[in-house]
N, C-alpha and C. Protein backbone atom coordinates (compact mmCIF):
# COMPACT_ATOMS: atom_id res chain seq x y z
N UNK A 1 23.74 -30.47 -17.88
CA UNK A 1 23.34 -31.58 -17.05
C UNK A 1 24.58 -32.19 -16.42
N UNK A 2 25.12 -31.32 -15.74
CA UNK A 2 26.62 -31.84 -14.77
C UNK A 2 26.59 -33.29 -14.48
N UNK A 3 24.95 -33.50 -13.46
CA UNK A 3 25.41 -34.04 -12.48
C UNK A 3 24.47 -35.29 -13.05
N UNK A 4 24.53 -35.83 -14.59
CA UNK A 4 23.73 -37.00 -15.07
C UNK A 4 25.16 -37.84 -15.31
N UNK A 5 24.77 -39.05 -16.09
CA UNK A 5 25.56 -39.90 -16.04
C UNK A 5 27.03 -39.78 -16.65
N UNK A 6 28.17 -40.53 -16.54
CA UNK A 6 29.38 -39.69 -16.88
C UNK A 6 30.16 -41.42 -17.52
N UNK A 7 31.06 -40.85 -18.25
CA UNK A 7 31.94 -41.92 -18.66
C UNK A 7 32.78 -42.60 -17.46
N UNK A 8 32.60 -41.50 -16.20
CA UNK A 8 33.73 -42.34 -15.27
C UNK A 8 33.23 -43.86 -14.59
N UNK A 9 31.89 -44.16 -14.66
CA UNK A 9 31.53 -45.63 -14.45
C UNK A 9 32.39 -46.46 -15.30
N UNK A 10 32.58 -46.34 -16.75
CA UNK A 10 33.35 -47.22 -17.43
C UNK A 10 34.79 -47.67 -17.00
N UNK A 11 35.27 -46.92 -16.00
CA UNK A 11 36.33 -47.47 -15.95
C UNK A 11 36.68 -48.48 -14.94
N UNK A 12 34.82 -49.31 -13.94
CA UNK A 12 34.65 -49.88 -13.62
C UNK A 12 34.57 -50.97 -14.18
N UNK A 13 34.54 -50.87 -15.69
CA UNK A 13 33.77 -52.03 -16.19
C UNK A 13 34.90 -52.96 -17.43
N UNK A 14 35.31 -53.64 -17.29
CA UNK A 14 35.93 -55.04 -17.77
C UNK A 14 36.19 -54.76 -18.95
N UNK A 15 37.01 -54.71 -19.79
CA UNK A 15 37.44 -54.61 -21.45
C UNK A 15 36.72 -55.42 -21.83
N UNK A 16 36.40 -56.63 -21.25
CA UNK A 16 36.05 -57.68 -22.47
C UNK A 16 34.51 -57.47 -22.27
N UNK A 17 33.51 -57.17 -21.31
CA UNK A 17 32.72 -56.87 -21.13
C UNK A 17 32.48 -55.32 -22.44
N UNK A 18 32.90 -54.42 -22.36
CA UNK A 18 33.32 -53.70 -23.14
C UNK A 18 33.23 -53.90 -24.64
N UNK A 19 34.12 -54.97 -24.94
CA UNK A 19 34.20 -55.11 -26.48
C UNK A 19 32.92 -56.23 -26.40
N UNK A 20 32.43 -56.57 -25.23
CA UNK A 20 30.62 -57.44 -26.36
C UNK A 20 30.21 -56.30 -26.31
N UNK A 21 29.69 -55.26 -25.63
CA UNK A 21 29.04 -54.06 -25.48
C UNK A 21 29.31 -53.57 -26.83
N UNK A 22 30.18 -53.62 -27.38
CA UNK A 22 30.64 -52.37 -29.19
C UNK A 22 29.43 -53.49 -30.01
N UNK A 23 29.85 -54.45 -29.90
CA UNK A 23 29.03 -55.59 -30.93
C UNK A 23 27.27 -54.95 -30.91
N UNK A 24 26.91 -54.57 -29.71
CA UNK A 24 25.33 -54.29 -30.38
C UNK A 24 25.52 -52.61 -30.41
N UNK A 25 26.65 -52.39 -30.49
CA UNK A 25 26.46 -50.56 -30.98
C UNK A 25 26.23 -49.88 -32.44
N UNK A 26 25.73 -48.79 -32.31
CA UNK A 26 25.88 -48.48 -33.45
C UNK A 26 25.91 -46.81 -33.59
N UNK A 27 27.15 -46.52 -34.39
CA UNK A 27 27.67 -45.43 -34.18
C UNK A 27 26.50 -44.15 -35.13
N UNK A 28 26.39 -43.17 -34.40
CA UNK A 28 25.89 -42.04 -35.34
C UNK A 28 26.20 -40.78 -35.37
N UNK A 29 26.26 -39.90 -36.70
CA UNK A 29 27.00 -38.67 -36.20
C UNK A 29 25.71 -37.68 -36.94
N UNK A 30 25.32 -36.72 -35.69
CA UNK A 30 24.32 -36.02 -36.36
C UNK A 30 24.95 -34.47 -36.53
N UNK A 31 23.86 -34.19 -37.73
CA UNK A 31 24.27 -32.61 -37.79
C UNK A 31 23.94 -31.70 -37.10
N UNK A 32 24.24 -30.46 -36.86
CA UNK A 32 23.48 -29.26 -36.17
C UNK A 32 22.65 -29.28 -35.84
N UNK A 33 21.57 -29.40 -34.93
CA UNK A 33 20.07 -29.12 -35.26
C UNK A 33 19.52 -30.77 -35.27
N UNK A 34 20.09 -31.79 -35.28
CA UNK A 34 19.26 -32.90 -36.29
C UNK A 34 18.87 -33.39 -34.74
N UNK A 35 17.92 -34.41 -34.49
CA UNK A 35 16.68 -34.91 -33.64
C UNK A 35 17.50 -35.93 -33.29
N UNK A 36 18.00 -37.01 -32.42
CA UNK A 36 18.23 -37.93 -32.16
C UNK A 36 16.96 -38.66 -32.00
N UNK A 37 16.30 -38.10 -30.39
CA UNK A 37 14.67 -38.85 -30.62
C UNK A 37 13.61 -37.73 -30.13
N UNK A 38 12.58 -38.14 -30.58
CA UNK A 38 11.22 -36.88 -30.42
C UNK A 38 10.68 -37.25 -29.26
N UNK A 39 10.58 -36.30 -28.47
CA UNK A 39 9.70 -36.47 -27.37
C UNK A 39 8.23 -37.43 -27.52
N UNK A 40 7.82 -38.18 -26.89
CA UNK A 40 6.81 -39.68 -27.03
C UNK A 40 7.34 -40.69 -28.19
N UNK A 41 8.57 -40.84 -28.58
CA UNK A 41 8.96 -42.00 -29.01
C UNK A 41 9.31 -43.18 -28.02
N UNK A 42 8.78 -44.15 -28.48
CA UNK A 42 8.99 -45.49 -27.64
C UNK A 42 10.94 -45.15 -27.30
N UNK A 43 10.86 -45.55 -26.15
CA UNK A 43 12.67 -45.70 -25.69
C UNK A 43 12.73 -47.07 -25.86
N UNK A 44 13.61 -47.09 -25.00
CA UNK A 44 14.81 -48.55 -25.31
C UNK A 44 16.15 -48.41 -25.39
N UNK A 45 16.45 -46.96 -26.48
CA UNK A 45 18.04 -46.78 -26.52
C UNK A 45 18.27 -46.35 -25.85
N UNK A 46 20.16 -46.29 -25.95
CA UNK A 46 21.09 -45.23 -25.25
C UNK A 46 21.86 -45.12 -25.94
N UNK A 47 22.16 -43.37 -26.05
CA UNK A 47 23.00 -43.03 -26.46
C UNK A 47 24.34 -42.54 -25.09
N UNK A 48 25.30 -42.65 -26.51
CA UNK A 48 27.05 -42.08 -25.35
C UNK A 48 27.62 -41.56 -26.20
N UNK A 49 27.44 -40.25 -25.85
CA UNK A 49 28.33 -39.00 -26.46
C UNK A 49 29.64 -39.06 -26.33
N UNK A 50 29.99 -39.38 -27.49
CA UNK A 50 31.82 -39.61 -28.14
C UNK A 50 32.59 -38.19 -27.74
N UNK A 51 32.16 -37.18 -28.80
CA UNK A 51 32.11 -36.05 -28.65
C UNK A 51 31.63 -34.95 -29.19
N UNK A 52 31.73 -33.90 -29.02
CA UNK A 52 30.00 -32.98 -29.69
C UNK A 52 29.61 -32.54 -27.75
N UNK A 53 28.81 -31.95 -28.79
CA UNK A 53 27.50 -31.94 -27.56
C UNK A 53 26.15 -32.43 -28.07
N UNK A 54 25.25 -32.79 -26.95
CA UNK A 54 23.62 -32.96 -27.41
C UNK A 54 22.91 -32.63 -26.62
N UNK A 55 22.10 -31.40 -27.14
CA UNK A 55 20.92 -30.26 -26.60
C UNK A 55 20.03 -31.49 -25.93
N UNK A 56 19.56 -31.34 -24.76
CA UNK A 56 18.50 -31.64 -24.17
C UNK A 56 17.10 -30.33 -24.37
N UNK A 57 16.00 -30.73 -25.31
CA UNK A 57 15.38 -29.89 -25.60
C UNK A 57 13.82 -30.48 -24.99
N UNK A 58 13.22 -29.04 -24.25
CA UNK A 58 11.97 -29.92 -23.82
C UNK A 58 10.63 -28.90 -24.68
N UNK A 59 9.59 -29.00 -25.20
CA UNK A 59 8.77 -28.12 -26.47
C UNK A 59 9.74 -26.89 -26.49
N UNK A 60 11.06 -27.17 -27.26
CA UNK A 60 11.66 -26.00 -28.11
C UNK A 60 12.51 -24.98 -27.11
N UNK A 61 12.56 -25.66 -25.62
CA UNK A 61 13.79 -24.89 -24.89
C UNK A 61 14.88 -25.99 -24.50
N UNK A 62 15.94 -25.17 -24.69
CA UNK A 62 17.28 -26.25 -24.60
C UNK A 62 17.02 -26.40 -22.78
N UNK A 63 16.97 -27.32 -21.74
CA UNK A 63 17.21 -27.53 -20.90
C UNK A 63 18.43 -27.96 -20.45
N UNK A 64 19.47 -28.14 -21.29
CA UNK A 64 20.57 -28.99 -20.55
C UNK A 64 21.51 -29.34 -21.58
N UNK A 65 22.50 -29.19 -21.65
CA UNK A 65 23.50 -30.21 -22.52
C UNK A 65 24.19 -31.38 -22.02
N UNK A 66 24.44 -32.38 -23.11
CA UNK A 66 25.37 -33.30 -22.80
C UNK A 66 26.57 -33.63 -23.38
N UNK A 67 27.61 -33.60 -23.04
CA UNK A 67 29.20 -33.07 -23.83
C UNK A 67 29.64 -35.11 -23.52
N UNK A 68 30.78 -35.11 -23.57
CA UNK A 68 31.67 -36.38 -24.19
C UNK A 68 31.78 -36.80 -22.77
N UNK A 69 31.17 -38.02 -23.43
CA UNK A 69 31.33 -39.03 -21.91
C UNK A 69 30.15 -39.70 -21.17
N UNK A 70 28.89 -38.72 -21.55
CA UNK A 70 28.02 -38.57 -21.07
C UNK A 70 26.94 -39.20 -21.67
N UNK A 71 25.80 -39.67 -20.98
CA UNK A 71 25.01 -40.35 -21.59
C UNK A 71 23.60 -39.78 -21.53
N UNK A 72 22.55 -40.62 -22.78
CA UNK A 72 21.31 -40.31 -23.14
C UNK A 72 20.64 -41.49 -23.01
N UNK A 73 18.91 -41.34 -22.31
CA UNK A 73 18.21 -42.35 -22.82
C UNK A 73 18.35 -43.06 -21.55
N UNK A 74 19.06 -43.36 -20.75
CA UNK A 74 19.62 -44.32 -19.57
C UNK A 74 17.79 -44.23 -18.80
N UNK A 75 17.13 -43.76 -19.03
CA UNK A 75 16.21 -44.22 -17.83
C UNK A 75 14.90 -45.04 -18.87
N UNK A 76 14.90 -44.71 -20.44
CA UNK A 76 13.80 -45.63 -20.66
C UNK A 76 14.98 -46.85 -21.21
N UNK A 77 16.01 -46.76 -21.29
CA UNK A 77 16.82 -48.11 -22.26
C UNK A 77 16.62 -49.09 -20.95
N UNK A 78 17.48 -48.35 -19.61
CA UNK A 78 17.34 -49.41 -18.29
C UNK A 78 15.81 -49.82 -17.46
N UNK A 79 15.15 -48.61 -17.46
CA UNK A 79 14.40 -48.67 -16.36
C UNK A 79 12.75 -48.92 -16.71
N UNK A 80 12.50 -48.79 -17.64
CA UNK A 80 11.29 -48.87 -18.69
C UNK A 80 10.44 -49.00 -19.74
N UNK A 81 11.31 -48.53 -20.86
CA UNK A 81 10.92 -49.04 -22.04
C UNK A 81 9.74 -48.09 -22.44
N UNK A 82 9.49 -46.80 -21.87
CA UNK A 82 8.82 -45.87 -22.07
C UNK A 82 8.90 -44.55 -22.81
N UNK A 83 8.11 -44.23 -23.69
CA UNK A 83 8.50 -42.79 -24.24
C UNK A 83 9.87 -42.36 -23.70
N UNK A 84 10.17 -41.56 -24.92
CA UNK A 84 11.15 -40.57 -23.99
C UNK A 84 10.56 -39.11 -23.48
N UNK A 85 11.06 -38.80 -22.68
CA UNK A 85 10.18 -37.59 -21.87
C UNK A 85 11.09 -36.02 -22.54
């Protein structure tokens, strides 16, 4: 997924803005294989890939990866509050 969201917005964005942003974070490190979220779970989050990668999987085919920098979730955390697709 090249052309989804990228860490280079952040360097638009204000340190101090930044460090309130860490205050509602919360860090997770998954294993191989492990689910972040299931397809029709209520959204809301976002995730931001530190580093790793994370399979974009749609019924059991990888569609896409997302490597360091890059973000998850950005359209139900901002735009809806809807399943994730």
């Amino acid at each position: 997924m090249a052309d989804g969201p990228s860490a280079s917005w952040l360097a638009h964005v204000s340190d101090g803005v930044l460090e309130r942003a860490v205050d509602h974070c919360q860090l997770f490190q998954l294993e191989p294989l492990q689910v972040l979220w299931a397809t029709g779970e209520m959204g809301g989050d976002l995730a931001f890939v530190r580093d790793g990668q994370l399979a974009v999987d749609r019924d059991g085919v990888v569609v896409g990866t997302l490597g360091p920098g890059e973000l998850a979730g950005e359209g139900s955390a901002f735009f809806s509050r809807e399943p994730h697709h």
